[in-house]
PDB file of N, CA and C in Angstrom:
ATOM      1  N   UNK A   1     -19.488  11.336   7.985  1.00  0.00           N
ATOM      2  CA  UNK A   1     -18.687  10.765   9.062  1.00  0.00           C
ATOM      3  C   UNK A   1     -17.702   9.713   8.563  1.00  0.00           C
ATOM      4  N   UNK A   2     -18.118   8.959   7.888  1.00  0.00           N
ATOM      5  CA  UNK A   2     -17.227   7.689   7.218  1.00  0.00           C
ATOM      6  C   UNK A   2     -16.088   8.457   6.370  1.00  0.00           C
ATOM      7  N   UNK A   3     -16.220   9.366   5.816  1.00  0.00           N
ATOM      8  CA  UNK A   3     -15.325  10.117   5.542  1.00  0.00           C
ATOM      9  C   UNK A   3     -13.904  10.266   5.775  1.00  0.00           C
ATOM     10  N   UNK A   4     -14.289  11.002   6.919  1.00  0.00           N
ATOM     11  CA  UNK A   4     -13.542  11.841   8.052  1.00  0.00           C
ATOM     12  C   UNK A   4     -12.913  10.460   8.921  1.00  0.00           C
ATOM     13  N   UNK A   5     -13.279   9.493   9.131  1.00  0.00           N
ATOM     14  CA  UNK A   5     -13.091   7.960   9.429  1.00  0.00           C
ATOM     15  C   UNK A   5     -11.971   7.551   8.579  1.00  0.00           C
ATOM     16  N   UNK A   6     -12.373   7.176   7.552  1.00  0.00           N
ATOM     17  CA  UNK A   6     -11.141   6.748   6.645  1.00  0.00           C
ATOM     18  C   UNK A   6     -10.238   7.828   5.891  1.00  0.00           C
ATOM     19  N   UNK A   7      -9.795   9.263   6.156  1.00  0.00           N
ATOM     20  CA  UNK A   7      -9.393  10.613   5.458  1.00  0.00           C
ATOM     21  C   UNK A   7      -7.831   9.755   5.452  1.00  0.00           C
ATOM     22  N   UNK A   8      -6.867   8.984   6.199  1.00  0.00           N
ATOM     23  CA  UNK A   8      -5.860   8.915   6.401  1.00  0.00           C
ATOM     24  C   UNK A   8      -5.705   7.600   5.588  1.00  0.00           C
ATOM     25  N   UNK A   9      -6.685   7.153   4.805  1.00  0.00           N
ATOM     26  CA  UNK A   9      -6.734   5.369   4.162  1.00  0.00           C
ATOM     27  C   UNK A   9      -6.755   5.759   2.662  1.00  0.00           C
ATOM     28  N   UNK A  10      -6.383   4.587   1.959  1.00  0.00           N
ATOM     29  CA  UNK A  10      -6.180   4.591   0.344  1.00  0.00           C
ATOM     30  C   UNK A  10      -7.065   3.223   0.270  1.00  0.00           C
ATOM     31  N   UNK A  11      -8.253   3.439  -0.694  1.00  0.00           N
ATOM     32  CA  UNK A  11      -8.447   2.282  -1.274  1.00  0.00           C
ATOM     33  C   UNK A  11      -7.994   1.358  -1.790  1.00  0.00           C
ATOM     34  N   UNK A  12      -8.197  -0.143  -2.000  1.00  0.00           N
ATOM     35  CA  UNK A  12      -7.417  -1.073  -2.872  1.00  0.00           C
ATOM     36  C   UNK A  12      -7.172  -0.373  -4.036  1.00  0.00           C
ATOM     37  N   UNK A  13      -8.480   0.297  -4.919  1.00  0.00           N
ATOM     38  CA  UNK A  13      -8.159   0.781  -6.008  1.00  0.00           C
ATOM     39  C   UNK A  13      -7.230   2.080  -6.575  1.00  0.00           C
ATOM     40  N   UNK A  14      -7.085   3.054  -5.014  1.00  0.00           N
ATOM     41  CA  UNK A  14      -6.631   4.304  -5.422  1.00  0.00           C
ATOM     42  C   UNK A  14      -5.028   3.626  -4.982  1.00  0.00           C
ATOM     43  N   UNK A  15      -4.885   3.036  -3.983  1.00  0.00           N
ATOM     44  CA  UNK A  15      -3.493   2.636  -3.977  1.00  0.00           C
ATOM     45  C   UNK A  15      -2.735   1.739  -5.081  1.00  0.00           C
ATOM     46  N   UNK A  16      -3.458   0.827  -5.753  1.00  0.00           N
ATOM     47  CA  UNK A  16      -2.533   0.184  -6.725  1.00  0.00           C
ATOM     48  C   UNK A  16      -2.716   1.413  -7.903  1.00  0.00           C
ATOM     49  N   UNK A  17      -3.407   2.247  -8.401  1.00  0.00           N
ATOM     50  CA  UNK A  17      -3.438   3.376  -9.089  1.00  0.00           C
ATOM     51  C   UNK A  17      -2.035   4.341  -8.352  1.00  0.00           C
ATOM     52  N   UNK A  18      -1.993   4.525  -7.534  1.00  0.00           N
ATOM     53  CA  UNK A  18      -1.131   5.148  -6.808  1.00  0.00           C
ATOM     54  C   UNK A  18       0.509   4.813  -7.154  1.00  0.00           C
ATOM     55  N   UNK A  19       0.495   3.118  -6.936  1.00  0.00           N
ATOM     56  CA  UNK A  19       1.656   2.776  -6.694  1.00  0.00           C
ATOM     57  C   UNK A  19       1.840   2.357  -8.382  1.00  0.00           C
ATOM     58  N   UNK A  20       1.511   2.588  -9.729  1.00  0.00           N
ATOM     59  CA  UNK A  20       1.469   2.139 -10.957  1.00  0.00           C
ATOM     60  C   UNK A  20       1.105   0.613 -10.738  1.00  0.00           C
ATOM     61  N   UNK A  21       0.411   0.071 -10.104  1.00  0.00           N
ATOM     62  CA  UNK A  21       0.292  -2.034 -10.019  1.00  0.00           C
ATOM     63  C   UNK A  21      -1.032  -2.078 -10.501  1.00  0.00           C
ATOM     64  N   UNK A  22      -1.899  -3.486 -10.545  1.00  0.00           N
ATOM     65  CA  UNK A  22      -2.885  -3.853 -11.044  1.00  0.00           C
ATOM     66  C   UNK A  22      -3.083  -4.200  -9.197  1.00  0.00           C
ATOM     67  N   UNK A  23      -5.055  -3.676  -8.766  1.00  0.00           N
ATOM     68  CA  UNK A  23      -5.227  -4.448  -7.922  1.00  0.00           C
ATOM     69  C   UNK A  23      -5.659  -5.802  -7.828  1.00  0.00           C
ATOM     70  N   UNK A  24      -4.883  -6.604  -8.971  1.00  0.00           N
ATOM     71  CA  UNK A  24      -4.944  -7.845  -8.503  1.00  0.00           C
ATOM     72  C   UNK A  24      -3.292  -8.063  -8.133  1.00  0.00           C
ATOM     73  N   UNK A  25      -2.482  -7.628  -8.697  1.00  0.00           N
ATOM     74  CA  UNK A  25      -1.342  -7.264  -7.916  1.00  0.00           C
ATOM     75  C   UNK A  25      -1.277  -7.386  -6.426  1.00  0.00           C
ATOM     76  N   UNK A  26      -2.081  -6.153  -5.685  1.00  0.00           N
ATOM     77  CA  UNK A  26      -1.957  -5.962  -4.721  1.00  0.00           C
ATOM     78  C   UNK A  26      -2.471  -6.932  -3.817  1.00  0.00           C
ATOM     79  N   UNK A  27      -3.333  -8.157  -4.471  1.00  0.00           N
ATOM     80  CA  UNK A  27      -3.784  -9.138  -3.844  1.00  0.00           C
ATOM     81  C   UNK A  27      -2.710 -10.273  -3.987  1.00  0.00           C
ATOM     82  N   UNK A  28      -2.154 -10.215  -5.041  1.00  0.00           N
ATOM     83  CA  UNK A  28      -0.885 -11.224  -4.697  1.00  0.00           C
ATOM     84  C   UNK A  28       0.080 -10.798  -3.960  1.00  0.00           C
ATOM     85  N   UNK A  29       0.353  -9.376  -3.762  1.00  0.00           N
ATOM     86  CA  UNK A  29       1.124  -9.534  -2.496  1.00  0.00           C
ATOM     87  C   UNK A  29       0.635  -9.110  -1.050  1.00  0.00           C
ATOM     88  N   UNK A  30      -0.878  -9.511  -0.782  1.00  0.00           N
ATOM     89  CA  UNK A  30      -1.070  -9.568   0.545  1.00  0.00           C
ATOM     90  C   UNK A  30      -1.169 -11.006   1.053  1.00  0.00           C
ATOM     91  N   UNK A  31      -1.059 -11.818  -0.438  1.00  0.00           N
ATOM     92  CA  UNK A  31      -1.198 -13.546  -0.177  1.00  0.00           C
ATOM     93  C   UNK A  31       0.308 -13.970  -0.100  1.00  0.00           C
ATOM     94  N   UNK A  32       0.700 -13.417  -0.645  1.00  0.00           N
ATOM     95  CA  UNK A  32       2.414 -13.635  -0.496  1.00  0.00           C
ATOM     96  C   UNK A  32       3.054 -13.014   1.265  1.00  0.00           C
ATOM     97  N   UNK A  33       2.256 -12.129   1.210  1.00  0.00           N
ATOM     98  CA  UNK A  33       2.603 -11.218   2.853  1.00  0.00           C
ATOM     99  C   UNK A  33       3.874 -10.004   2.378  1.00  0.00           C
ATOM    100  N   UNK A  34       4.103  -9.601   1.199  1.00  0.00           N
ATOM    101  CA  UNK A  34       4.947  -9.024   0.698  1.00  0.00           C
ATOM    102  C   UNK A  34       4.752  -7.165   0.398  1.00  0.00           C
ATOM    103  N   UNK A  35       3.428  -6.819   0.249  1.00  0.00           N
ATOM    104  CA  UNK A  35       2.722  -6.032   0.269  1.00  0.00           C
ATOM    105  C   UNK A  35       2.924  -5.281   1.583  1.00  0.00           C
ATOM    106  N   UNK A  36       2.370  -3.667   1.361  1.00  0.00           N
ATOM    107  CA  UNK A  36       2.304  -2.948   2.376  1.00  0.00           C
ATOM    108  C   UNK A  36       0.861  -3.528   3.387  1.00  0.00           C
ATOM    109  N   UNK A  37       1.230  -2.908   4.698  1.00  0.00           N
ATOM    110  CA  UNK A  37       0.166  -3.268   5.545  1.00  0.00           C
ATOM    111  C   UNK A  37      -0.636  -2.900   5.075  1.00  0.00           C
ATOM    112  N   UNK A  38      -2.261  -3.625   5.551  1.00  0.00           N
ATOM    113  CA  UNK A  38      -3.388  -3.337   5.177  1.00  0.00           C
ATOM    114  C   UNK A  38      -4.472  -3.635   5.904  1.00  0.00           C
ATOM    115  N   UNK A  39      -5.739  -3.116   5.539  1.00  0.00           N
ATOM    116  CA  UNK A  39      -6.787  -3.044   6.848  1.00  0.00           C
ATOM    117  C   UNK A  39      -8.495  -3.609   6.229  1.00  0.00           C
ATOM    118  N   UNK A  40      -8.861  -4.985   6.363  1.00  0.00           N
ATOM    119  CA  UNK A  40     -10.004  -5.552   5.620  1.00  0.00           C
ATOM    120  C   UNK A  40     -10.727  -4.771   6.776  1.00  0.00           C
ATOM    121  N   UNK A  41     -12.131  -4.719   6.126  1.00  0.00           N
ATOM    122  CA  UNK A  41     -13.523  -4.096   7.151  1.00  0.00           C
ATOM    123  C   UNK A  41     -14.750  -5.025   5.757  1.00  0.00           C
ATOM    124  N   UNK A  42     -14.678  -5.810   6.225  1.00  0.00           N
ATOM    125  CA  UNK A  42     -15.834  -6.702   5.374  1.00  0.00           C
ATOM    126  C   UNK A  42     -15.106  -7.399   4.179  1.00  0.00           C
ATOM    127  N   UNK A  43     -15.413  -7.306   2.990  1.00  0.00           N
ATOM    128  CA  UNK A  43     -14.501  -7.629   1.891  1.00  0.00           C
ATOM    129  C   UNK A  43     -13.861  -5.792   1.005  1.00  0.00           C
ATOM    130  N   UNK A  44     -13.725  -4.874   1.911  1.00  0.00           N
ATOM    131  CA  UNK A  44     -12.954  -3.904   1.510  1.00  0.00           C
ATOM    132  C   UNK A  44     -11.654  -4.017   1.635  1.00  0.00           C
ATOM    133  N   UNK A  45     -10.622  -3.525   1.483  1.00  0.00           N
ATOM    134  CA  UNK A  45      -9.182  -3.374   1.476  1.00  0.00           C
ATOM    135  C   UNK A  45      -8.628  -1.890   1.872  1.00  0.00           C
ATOM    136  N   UNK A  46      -8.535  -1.752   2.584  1.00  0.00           N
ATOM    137  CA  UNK A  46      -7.756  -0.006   2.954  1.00  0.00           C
ATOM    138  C   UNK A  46      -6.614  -0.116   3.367  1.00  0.00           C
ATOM    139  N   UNK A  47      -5.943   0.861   2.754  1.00  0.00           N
ATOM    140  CA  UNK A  47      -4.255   1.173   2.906  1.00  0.00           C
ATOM    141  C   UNK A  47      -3.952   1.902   3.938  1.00  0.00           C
ATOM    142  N   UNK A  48      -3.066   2.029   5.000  1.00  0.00           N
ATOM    143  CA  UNK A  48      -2.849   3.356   5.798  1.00  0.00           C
ATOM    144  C   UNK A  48      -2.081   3.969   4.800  1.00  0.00           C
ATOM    145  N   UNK A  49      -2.231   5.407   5.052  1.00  0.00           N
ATOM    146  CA  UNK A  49      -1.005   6.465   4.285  1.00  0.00           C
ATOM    147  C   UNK A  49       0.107   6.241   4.733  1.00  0.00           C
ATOM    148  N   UNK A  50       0.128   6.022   5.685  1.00  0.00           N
ATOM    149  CA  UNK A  50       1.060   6.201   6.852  1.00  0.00           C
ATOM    150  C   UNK A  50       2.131   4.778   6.965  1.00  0.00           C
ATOM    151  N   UNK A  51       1.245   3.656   6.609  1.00  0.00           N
ATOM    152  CA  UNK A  51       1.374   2.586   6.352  1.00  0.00           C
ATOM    153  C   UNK A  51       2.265   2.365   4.747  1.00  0.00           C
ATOM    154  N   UNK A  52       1.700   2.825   3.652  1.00  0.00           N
ATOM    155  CA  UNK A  52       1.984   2.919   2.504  1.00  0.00           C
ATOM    156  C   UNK A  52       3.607   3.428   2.480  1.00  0.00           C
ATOM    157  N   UNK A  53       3.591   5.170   3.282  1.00  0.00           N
ATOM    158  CA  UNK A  53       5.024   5.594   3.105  1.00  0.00           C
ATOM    159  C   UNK A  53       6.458   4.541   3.662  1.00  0.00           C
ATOM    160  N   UNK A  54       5.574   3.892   4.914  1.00  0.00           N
ATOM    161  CA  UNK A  54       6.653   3.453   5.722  1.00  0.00           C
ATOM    162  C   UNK A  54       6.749   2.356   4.734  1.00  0.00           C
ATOM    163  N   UNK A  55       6.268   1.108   4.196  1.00  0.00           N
ATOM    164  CA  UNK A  55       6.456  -0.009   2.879  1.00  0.00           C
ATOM    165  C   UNK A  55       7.606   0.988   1.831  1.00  0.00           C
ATOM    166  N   UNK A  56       7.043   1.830   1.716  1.00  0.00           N
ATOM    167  CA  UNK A  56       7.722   2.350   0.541  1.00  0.00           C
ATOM    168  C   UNK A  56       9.455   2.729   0.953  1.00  0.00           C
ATOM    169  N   UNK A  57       9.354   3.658   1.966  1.00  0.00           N
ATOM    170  CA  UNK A  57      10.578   3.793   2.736  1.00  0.00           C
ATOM    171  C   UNK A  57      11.283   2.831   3.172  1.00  0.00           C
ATOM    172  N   UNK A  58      11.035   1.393   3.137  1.00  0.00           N
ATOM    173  CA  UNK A  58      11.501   0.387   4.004  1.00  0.00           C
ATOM    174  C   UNK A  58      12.453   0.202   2.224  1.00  0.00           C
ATOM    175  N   UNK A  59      12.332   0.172   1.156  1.00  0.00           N
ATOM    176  CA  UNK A  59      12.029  -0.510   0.173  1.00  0.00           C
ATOM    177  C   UNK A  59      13.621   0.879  -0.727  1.00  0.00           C
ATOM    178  N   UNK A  60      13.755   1.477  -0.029  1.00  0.00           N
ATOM    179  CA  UNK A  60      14.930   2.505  -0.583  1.00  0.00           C
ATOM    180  C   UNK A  60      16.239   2.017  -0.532  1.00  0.00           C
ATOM    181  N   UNK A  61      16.780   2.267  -1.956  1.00  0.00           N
ATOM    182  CA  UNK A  61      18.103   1.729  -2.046  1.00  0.00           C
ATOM    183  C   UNK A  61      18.998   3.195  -2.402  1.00  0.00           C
ATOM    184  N   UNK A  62      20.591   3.162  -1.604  1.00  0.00           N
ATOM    185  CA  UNK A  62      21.353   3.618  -2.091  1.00  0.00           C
ATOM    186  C   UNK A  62      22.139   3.382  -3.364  1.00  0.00           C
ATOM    187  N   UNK A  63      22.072   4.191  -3.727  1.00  0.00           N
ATOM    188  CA  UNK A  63      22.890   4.169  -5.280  1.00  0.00           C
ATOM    189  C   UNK A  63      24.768   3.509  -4.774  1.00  0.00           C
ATOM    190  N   UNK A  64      25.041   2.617  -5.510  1.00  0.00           N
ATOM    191  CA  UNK A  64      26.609   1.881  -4.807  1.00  0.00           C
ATOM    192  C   UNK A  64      27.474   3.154  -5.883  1.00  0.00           C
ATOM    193  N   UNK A  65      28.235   2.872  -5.212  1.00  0.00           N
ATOM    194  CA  UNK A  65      29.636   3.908  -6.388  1.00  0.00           C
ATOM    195  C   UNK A  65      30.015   3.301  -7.153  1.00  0.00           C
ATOM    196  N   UNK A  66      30.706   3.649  -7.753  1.00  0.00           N
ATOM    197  CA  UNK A  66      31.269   3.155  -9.237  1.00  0.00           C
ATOM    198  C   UNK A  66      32.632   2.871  -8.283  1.00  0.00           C
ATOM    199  N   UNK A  67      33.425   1.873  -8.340  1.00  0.00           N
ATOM    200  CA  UNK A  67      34.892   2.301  -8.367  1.00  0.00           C
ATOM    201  C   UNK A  67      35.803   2.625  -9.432  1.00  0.00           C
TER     202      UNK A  67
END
């Protein structure tokens, strides 16, 4: 059941694995507030997926032209 509960969540560990960071990384930027959203349940850390893409998408740059 816990499973099927968290199927849509990334661990602290699989997400900074994910994103190439150290999860102590990912703790400096939830102390900074700079980090993607995130979801404590005791002293765990879970990522939304959903959560993760939209950080990531927020975070896209267009390439400028050359003149």
């Amino acid at each position: 059941m816990p499973d099927q509960l968290l199927a849509n969540y990334k661990s602290e560990r699989q997400t900074a694995k994910a994103l190439g960071h150290t999860e102590r990384t990912l703790r400096k930027w939830r102390a900074q507030g700079t980090g993607p959203a995130y979801t404590k349940i005791g002293r765990k850390t879970f990522y939304a997926i959903s959560a993760l893409e939209a950080w990531l998408k927020a975070r896209e740059t267009k390439p400028v032209r050359a003149a």
